[in-house]
Protein backbone atom coordinates (compact mmCIF):
# COMPACT_ATOMS: atom_id res chain seq x y z
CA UNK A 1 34.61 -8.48 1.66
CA UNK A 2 33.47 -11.21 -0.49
CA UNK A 3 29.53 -10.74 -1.80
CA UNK A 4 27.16 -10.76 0.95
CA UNK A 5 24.60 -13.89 0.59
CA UNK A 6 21.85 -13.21 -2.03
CA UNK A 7 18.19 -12.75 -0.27
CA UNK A 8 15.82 -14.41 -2.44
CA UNK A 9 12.31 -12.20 -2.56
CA UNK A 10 9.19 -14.01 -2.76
CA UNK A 11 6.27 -11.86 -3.65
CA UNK A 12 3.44 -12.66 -6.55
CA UNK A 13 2.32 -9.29 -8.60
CA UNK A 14 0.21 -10.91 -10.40
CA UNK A 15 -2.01 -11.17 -6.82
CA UNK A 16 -3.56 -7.90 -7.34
CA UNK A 17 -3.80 -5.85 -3.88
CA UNK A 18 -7.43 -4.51 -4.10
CA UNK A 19 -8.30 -8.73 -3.55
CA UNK A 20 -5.97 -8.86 -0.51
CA UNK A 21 -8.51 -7.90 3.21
CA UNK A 22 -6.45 -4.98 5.78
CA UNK A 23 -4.32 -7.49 7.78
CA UNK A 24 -2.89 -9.10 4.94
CA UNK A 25 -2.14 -5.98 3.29
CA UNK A 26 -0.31 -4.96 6.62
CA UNK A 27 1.79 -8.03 7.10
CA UNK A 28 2.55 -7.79 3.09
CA UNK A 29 4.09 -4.41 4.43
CA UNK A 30 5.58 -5.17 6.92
CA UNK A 31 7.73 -8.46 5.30
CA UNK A 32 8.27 -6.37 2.31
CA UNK A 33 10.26 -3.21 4.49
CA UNK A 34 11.94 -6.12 6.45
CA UNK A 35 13.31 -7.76 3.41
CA UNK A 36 14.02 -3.95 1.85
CA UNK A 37 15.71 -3.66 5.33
CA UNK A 38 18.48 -6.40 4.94
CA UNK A 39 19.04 -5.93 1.58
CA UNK A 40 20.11 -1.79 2.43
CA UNK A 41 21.80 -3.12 5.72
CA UNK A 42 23.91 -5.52 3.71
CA UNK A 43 24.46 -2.87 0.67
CA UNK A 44 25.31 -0.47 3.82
CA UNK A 45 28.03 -3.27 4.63
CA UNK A 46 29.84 -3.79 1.67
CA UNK A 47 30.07 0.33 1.14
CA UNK A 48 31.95 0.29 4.81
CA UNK A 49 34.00 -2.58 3.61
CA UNK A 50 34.64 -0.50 0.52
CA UNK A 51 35.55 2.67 2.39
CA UNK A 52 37.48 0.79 4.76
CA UNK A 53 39.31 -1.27 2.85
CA UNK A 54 39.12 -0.39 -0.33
CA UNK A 55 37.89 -3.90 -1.46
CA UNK A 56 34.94 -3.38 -4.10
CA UNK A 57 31.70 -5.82 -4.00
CA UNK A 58 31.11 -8.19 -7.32
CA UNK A 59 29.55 -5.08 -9.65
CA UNK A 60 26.89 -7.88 -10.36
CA UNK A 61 25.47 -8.58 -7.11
CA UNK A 62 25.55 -4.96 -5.93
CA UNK A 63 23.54 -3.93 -9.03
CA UNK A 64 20.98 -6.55 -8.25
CA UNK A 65 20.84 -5.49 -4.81
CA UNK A 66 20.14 -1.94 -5.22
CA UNK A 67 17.34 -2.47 -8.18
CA UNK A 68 16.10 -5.23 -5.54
CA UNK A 69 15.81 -2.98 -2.53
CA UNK A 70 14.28 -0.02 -5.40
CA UNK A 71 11.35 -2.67 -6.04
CA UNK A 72 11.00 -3.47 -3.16
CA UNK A 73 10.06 0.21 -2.11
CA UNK A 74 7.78 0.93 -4.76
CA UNK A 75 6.02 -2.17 -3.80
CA UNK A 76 5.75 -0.55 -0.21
CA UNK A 77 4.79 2.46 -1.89
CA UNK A 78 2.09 0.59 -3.92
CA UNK A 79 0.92 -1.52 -0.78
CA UNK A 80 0.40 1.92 1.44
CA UNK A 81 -1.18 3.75 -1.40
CA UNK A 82 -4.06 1.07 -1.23
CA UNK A 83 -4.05 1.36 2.13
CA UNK A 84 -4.67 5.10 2.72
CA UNK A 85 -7.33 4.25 -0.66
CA UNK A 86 -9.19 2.09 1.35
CA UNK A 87 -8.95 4.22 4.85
CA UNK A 88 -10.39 7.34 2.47
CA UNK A 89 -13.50 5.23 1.24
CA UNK A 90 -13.93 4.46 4.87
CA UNK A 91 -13.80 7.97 5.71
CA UNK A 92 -16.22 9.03 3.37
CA UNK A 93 -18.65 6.27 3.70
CA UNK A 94 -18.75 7.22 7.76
CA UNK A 95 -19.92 10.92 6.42
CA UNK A 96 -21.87 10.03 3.95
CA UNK A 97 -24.10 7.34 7.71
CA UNK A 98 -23.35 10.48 9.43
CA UNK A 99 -25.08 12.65 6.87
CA UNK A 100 -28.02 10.40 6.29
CA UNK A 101 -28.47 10.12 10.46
CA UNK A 102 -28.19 13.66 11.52
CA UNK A 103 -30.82 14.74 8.34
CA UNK A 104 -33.24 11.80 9.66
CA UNK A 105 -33.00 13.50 12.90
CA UNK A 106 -33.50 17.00 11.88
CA UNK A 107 -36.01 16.61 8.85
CA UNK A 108 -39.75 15.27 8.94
CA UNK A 109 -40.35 12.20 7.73
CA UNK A 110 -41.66 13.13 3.92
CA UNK A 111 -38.85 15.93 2.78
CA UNK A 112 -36.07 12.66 4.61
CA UNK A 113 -37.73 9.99 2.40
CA UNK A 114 -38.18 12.54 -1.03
CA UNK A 115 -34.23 13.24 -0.58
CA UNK A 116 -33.32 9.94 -0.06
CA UNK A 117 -35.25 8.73 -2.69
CA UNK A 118 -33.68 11.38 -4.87
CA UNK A 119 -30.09 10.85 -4.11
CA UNK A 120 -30.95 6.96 -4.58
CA UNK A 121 -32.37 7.65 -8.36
CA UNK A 122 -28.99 9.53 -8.92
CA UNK A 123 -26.90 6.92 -7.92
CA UNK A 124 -29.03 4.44 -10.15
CA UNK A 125 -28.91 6.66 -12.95
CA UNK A 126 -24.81 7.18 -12.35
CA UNK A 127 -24.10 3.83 -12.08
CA UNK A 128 -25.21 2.89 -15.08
CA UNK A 129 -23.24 2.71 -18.37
């Protein structure tokens, strides 16, 4: 079996994922395993031709291929490691309204506003250099 047609990969690293909003992170994801996809489904060809035939692919292509479909995963890899990032923030923001709600509700009114003003002079003073 001659070479299998070349898939040409279009993705931009220099576009930084933190800048990119959920849905666009998703379909990112989601073209990036279908391209990985064809690329292992036509590497999986050309080994069947090879075992059935005995015909080898051009050494060339095949090592493109498979360091192709290798970056391709580690830029799924990358894409759901911001993902579960961002789902972790959300998770302990939620906690963190939770928190604050349930000690308005169980605290009087002065100890609520001298721990919240507390915790807010901490963050000040941790956010700065």
């Amino acid at each position: 079996m001659k070479a299998a047609r070349r898939l040409v990969v279009e993705t931009t690293t220099a576009d930084p994922l933190s800048s990119k909003s959920d849905d666009q992170l998703l379909t990112l994801r989601n073209e990036l395993e279908d391209q990985k996809a064809d690329i292992d489904a036509s590497l999986a060809a050309v080994r069947a031709e090879r075992m059935a035939s005995g015909n080898y692919a051009d050494p060339r292509w095949y090592a493109q291929q498979t360091t192709e479909s290798k970056r391709l995963g580690r830029r799924v890899r990358d894409v759901c490691t911001e993902l579960a990032r961002r789902r972790k923030r959300r998770r302990v923001r939620q906690l963190a309204e939770y928190f604050v709600d349930v000690a308005r509700e169980l605290l009087d009114r002065e100890t609520f506003t001298t721990i919240l003003d507390m915790a807010h002079d901490r963050h000040d003073r941790a956010a700065k250099p």
